[in-house]
N, C-alpha and C. Protein backbone atom coordinates (compact mmCIF):
# COMPACT_ATOMS: atom_id res chain seq x y z
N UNK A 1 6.28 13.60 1.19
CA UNK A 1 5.52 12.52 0.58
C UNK A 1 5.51 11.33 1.54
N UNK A 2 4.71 11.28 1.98
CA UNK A 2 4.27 9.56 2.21
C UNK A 2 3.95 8.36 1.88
N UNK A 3 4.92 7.32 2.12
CA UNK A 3 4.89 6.04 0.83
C UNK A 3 4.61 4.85 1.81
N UNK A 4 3.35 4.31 1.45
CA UNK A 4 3.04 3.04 1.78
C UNK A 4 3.21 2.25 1.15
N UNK A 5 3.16 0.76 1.47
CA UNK A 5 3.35 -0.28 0.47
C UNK A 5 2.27 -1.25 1.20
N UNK A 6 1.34 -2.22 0.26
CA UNK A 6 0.29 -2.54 0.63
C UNK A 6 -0.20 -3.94 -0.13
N UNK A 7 -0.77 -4.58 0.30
CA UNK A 7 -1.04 -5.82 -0.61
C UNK A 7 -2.14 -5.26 -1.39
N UNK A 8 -2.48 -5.70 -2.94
CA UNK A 8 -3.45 -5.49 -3.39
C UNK A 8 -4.38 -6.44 -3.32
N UNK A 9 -5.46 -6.11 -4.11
CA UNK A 9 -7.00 -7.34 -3.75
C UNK A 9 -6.65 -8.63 -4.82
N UNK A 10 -5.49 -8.34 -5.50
CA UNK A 10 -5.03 -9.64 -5.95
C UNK A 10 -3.82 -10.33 -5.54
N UNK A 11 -3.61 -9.87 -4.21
CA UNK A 11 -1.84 -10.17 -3.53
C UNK A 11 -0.87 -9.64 -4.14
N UNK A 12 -1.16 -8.71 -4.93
CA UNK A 12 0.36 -8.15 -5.52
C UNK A 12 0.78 -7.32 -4.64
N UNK A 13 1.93 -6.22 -5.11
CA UNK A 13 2.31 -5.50 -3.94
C UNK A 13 1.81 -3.75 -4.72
N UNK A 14 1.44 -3.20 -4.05
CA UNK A 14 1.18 -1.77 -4.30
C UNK A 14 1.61 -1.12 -3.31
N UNK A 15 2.45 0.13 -4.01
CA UNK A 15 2.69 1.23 -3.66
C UNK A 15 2.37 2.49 -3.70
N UNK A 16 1.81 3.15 -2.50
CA UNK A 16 0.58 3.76 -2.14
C UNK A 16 1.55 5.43 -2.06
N UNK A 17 1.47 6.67 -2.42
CA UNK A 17 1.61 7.60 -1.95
C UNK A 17 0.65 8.57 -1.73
N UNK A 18 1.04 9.60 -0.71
CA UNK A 18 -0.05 10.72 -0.63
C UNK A 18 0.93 11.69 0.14
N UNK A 19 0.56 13.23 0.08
CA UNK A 19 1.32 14.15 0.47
C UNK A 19 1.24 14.56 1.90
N UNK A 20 -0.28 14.25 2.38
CA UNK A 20 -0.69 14.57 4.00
C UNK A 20 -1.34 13.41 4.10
N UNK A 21 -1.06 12.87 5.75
CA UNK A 21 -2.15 12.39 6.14
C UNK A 21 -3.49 12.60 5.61
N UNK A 22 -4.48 11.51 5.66
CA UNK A 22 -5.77 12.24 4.92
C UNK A 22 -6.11 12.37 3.58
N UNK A 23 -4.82 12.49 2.93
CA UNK A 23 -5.42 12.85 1.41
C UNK A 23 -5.49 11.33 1.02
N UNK A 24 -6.20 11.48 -0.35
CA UNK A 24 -6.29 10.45 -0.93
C UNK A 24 -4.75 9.75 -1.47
N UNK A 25 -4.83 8.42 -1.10
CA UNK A 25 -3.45 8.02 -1.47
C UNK A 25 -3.45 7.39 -2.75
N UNK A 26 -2.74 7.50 -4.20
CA UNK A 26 -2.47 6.71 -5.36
C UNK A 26 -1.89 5.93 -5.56
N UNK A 27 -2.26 4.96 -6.21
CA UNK A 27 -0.91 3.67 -6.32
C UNK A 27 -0.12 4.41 -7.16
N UNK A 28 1.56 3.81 -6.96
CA UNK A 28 2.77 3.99 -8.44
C UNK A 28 2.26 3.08 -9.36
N UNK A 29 2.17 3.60 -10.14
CA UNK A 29 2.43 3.24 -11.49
C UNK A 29 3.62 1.94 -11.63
N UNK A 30 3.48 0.72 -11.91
CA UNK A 30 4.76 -0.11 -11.77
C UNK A 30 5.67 0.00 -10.64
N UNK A 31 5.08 0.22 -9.62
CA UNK A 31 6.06 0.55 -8.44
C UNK A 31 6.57 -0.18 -8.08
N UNK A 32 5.95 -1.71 -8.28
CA UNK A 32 6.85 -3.17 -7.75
C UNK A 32 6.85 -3.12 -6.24
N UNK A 33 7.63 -2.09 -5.60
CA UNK A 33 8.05 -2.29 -4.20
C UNK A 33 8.36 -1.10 -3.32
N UNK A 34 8.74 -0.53 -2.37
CA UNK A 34 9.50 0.77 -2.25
C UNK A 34 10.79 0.42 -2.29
N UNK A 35 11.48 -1.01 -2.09
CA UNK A 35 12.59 -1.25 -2.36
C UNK A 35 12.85 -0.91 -3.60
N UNK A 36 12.06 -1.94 -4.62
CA UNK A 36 12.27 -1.13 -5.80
C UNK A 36 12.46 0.09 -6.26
N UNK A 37 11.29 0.68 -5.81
CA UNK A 37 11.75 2.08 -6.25
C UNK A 37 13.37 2.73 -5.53
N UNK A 38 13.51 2.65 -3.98
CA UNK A 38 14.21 3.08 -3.41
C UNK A 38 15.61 3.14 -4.48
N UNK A 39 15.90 1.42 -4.75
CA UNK A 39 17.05 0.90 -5.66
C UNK A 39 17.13 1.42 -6.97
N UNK A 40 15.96 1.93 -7.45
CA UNK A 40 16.24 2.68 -9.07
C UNK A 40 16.87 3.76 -8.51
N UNK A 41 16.33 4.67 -7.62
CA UNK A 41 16.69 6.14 -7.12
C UNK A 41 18.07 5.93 -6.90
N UNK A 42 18.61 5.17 -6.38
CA UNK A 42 20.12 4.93 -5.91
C UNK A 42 21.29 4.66 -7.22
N UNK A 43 20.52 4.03 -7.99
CA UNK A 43 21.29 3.35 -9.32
C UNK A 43 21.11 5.03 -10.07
N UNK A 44 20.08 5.24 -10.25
CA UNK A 44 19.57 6.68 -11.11
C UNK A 44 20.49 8.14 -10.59
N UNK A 45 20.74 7.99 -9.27
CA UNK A 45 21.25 8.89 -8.78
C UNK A 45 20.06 10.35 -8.60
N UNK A 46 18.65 9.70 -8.98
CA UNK A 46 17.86 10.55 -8.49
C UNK A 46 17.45 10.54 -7.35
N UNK A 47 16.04 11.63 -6.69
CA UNK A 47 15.41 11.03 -5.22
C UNK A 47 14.37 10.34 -5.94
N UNK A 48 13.93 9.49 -4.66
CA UNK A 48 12.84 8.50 -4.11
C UNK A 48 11.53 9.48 -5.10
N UNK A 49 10.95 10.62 -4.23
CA UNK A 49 10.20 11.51 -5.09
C UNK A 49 10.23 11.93 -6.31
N UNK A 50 11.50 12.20 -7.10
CA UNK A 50 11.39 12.19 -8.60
C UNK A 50 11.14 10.56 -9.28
N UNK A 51 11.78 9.48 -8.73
CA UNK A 51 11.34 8.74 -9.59
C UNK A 51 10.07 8.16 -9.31
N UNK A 52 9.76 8.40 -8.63
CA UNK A 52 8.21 8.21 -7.99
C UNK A 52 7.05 9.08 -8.94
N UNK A 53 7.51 9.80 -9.21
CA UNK A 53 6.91 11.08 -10.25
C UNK A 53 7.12 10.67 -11.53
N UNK A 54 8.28 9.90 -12.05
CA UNK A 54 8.49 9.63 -12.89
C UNK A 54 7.70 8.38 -13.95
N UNK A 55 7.00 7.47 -12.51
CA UNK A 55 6.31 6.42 -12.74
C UNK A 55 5.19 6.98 -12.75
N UNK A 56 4.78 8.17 -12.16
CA UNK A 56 3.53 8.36 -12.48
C UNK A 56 2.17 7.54 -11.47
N UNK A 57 0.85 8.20 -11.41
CA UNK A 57 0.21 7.83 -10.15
C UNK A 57 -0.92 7.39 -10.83
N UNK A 58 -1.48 5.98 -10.45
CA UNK A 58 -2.78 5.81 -10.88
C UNK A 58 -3.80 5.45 -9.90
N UNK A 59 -4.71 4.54 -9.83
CA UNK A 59 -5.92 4.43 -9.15
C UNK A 59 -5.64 4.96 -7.55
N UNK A 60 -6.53 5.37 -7.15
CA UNK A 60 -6.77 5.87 -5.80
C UNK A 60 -7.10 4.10 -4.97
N UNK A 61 -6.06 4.51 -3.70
CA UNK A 61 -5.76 3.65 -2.56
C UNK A 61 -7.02 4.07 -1.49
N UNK A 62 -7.05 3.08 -0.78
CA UNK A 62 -8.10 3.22 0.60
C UNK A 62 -7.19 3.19 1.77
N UNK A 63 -6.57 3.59 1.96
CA UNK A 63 -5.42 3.26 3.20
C UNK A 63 -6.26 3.50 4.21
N UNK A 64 -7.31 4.06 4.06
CA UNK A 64 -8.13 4.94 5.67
C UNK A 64 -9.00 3.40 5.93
N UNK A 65 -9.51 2.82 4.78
CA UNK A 65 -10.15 1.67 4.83
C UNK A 65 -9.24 0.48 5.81
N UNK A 66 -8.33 0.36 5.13
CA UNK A 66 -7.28 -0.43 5.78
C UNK A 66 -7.28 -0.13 7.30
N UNK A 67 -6.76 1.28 7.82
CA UNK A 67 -7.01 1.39 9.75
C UNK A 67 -7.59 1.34 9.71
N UNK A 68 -9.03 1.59 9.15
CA UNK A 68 -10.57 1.23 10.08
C UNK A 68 -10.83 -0.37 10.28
N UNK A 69 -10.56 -1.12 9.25
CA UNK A 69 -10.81 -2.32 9.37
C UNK A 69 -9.58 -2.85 10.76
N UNK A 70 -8.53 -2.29 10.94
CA UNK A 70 -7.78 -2.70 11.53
C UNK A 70 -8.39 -2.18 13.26
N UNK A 71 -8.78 -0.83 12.97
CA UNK A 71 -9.49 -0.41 14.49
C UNK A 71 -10.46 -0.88 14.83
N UNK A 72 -11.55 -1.67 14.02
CA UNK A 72 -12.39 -2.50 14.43
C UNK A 72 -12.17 -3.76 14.71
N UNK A 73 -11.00 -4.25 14.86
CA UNK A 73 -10.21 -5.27 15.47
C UNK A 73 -10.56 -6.61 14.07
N UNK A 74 -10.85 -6.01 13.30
CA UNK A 74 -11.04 -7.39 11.71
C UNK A 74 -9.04 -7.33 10.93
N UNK A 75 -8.47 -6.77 11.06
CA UNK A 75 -7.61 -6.93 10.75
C UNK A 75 -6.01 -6.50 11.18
N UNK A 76 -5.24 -7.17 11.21
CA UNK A 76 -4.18 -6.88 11.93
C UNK A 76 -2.89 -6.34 11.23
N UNK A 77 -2.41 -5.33 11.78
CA UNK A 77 -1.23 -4.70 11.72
C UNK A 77 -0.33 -4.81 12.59
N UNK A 78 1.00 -4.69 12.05
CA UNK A 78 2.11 -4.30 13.12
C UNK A 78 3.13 -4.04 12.29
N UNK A 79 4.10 -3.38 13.61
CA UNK A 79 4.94 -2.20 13.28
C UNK A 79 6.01 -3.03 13.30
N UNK A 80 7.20 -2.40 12.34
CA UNK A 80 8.50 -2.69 11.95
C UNK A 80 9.38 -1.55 11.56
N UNK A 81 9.62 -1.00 13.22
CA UNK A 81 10.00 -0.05 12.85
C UNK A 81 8.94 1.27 12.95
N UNK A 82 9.43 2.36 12.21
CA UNK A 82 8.72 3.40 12.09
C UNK A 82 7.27 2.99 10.68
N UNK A 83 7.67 1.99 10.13
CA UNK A 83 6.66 1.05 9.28
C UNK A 83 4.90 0.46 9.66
N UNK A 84 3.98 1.08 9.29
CA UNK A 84 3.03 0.01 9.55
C UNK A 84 3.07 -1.39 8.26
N UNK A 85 2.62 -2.29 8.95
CA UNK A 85 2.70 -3.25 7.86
C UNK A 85 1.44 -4.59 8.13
N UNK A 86 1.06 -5.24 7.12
CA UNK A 86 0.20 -6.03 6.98
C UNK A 86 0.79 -7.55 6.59
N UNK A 87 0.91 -8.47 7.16
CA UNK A 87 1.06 -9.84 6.54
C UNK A 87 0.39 -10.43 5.63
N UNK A 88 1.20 -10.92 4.57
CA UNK A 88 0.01 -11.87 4.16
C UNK A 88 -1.16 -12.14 4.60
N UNK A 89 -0.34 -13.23 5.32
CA UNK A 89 -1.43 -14.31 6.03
C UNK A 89 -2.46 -13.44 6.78
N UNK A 90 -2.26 -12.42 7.35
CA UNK A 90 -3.33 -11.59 8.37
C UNK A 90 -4.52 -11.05 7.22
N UNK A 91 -3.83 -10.46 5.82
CA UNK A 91 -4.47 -10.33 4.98
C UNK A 91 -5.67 -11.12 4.33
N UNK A 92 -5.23 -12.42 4.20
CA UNK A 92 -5.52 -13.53 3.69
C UNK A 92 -6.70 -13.72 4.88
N UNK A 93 -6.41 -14.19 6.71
CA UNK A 93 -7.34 -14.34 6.81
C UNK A 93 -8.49 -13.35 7.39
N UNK A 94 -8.09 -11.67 6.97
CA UNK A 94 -8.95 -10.86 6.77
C UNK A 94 -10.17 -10.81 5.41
N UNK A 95 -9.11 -11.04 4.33
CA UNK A 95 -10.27 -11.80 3.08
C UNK A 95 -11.54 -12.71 3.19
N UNK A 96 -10.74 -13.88 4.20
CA UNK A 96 -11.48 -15.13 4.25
C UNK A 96 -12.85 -14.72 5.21
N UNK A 97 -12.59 -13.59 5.58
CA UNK A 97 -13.57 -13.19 6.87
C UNK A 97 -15.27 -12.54 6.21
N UNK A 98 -14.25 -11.94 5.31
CA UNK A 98 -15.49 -11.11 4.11
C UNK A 98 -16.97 -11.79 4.08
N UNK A 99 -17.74 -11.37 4.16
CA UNK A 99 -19.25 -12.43 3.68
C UNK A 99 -19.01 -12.27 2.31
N UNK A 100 -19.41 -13.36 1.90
CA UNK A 100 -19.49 -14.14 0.46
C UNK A 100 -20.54 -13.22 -0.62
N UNK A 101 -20.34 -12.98 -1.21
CA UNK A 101 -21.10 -12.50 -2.30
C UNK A 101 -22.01 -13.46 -2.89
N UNK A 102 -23.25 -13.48 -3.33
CA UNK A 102 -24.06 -14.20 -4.18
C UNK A 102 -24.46 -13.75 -5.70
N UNK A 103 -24.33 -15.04 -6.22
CA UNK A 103 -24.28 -14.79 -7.30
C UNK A 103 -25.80 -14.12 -7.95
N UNK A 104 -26.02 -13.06 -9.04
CA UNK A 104 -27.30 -12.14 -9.15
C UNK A 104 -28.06 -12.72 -10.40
């Protein structure tokens, strides 16, 4: 399993899994964090993957969206570790970059 963690389109934090590269990735269900989760699994004495299962998977993630925007040089990543990761602020002024919507 592969677990991302990701800002959502309202700054919260989402946690993204998917089984291969490629597949579609789902948010957890209440995932809060992977710390979070990590720390229930530890307290629970279960794995990372059962309680991950346990929360259950809802809306489908764009993570592929995310590197493309990042390979077209509009948004920035960097590594921490074996981690990709997104800043806020890089987030924020990837948002601010968006063309504006008009109102219909």
């Amino acid at each position: 399993m592969l677990i991302s963690q990701i800002k959502g389109p309202n700054g919260e934090i989402v946690v993204a899994v998917r089984n291969e590269p490629g597949e579609v990735a789902k948010a957890v269900v209440n995932g809060g964090s992977v710390y979070k989760l990590a720390m229930e699994a530890a307290d629970s004495g279960k794995s990372l993957v059962s309680v991950i299962e346990a929360h259950g998977l809802g809306e489908a993630v764009d993570l592929e969206k995310a590197y493309a925007e990042a390979k077209a040089g509009r948004l920035t990543l960097r590594k921490l570790g074996a981690k990709t990761i997104i800043l806020r602020s890089d987030a924020e002024d990837w948002l601010r970059s968006l063309p504006t919507a008009s109102a219909a």
